[in-house]
N, C-alpha and C. Protein backbone atom coordinates (compact mmCIF):
# COMPACT_ATOMS: atom_id res chain seq x y z
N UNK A 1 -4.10 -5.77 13.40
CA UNK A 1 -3.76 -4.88 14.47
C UNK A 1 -3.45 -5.74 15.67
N UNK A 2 -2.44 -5.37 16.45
CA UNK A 2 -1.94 -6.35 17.40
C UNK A 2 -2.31 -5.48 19.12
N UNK A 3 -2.71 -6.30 19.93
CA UNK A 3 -3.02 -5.38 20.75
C UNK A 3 -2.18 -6.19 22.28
N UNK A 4 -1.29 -5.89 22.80
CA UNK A 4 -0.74 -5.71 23.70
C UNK A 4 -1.32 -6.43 24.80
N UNK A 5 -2.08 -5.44 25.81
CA UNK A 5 -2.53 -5.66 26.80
C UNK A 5 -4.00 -5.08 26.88
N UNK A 6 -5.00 -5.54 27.58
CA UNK A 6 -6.41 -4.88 27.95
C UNK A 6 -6.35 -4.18 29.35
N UNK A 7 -6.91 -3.20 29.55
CA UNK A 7 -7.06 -2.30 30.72
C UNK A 7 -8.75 -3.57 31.44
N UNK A 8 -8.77 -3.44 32.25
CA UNK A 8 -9.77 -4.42 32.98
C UNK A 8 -11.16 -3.06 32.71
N UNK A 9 -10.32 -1.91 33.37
CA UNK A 9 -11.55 -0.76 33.35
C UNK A 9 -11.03 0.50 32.48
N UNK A 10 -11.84 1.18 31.68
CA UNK A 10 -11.69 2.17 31.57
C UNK A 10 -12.67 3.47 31.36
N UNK A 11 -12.56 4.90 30.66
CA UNK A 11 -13.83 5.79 31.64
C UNK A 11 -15.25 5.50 30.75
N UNK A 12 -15.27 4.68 30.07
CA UNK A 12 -16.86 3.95 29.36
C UNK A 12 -17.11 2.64 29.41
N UNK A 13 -16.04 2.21 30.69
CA UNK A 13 -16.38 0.79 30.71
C UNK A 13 -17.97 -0.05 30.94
N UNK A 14 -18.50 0.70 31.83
CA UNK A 14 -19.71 0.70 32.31
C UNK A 14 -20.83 0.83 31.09
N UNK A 15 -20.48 1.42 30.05
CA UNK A 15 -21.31 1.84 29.02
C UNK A 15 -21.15 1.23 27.46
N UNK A 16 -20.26 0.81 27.54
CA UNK A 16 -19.69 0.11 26.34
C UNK A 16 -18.82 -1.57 26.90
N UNK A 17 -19.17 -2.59 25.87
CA UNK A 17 -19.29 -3.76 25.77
C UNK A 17 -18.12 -3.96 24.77
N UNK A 18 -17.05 -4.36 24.94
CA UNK A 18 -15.64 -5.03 24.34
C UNK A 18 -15.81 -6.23 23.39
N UNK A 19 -15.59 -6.53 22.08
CA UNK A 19 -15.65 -7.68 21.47
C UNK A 19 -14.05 -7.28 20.65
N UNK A 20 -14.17 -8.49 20.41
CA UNK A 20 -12.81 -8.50 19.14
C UNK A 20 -13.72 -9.24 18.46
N UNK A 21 -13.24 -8.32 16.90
CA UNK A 21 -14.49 -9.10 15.80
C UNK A 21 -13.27 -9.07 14.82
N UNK A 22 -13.01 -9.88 13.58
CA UNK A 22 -13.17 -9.35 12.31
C UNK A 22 -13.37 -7.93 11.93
N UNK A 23 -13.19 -7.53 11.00
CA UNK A 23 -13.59 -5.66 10.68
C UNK A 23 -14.96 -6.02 9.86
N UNK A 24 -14.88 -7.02 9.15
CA UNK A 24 -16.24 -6.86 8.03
C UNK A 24 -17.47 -7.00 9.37
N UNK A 25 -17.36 -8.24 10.58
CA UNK A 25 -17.90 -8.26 11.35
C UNK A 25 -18.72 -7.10 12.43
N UNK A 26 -17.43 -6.79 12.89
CA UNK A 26 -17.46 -5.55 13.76
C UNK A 26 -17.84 -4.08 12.75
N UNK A 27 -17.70 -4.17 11.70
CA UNK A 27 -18.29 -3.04 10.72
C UNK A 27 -19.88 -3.00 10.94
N UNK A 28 -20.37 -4.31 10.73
CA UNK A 28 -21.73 -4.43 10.99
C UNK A 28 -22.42 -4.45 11.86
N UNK A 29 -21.99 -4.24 13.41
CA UNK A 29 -21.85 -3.48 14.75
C UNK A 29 -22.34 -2.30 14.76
N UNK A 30 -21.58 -1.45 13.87
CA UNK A 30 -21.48 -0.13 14.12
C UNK A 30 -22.65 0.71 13.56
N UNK A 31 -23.34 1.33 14.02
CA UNK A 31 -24.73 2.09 13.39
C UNK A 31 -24.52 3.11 12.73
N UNK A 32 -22.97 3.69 13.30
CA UNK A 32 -22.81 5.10 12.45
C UNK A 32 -22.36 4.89 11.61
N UNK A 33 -22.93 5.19 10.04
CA UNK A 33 -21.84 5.19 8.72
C UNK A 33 -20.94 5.74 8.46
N UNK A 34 -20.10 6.93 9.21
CA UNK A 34 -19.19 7.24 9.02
C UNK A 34 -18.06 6.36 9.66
N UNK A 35 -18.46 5.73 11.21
CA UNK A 35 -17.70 5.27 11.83
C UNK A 35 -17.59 3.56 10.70
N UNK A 36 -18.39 3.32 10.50
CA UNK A 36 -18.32 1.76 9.76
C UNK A 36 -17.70 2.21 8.20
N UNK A 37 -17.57 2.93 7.81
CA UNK A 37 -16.33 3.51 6.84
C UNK A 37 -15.39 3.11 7.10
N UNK A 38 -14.86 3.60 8.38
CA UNK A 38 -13.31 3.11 8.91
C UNK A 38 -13.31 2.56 8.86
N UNK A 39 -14.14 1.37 9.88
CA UNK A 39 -14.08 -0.05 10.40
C UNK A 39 -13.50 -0.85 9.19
N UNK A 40 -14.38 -0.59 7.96
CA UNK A 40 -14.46 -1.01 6.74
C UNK A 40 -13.24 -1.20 5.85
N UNK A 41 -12.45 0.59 6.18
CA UNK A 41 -10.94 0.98 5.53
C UNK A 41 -9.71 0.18 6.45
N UNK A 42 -10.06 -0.11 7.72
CA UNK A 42 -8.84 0.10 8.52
C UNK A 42 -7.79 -1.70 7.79
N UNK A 43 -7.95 -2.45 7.23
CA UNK A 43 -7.38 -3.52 6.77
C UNK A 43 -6.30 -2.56 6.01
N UNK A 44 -7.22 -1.76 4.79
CA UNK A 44 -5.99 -1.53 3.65
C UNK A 44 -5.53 -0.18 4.52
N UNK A 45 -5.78 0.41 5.29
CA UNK A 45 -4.86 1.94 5.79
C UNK A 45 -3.51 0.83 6.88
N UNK A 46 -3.78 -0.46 7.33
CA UNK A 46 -2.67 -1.45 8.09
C UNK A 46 -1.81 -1.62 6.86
N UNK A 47 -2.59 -1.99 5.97
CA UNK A 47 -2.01 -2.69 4.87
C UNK A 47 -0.50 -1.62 4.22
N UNK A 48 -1.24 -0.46 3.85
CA UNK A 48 -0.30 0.62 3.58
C UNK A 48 0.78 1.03 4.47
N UNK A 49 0.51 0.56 6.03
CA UNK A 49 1.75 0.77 6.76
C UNK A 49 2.39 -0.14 6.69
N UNK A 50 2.32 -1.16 6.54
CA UNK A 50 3.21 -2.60 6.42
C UNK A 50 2.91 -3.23 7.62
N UNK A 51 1.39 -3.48 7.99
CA UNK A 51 1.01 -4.19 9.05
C UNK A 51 -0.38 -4.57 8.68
N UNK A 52 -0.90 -5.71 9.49
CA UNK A 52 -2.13 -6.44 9.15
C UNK A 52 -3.00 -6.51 10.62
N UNK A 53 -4.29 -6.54 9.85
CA UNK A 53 -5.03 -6.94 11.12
C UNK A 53 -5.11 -8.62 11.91
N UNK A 54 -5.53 -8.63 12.70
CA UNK A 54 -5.64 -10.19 13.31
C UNK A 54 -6.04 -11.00 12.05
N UNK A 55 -7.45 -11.07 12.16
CA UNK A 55 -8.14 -11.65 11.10
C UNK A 55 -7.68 -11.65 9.78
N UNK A 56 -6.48 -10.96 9.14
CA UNK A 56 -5.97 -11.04 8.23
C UNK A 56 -5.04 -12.19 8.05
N UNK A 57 -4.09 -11.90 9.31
CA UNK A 57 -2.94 -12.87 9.35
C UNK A 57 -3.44 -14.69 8.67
């Protein structure tokens, strides 16, 4: 996933903490199992569009 530009602030900035991880990484972050599902899927749902994540490249 390619990401452009970062906003400095936005409305959970104050409450939430920004990393760029890996997905297997940043999967293991995540407490909710539904949300670490995604985290988990999002390589092959890039993959199926004809795009890759960072950590892939």
């Amino acid at each position: 996933m390619e990401v452009n530009r970062e906003l400095p602030r936005w409305p959970e900035y104050r409450m939430r903490e920004r990393q760029w991880l890996p997905h297997e990484q940043a999967a293991s972050c995540v407490h909710d199992g539904g949300l670490r599902r995604i985290v988990l899927g999002l390589e092959d749902y890039l993959a199926v569009r004809g795009t890759t994540t960072a950590a892939a490249r």
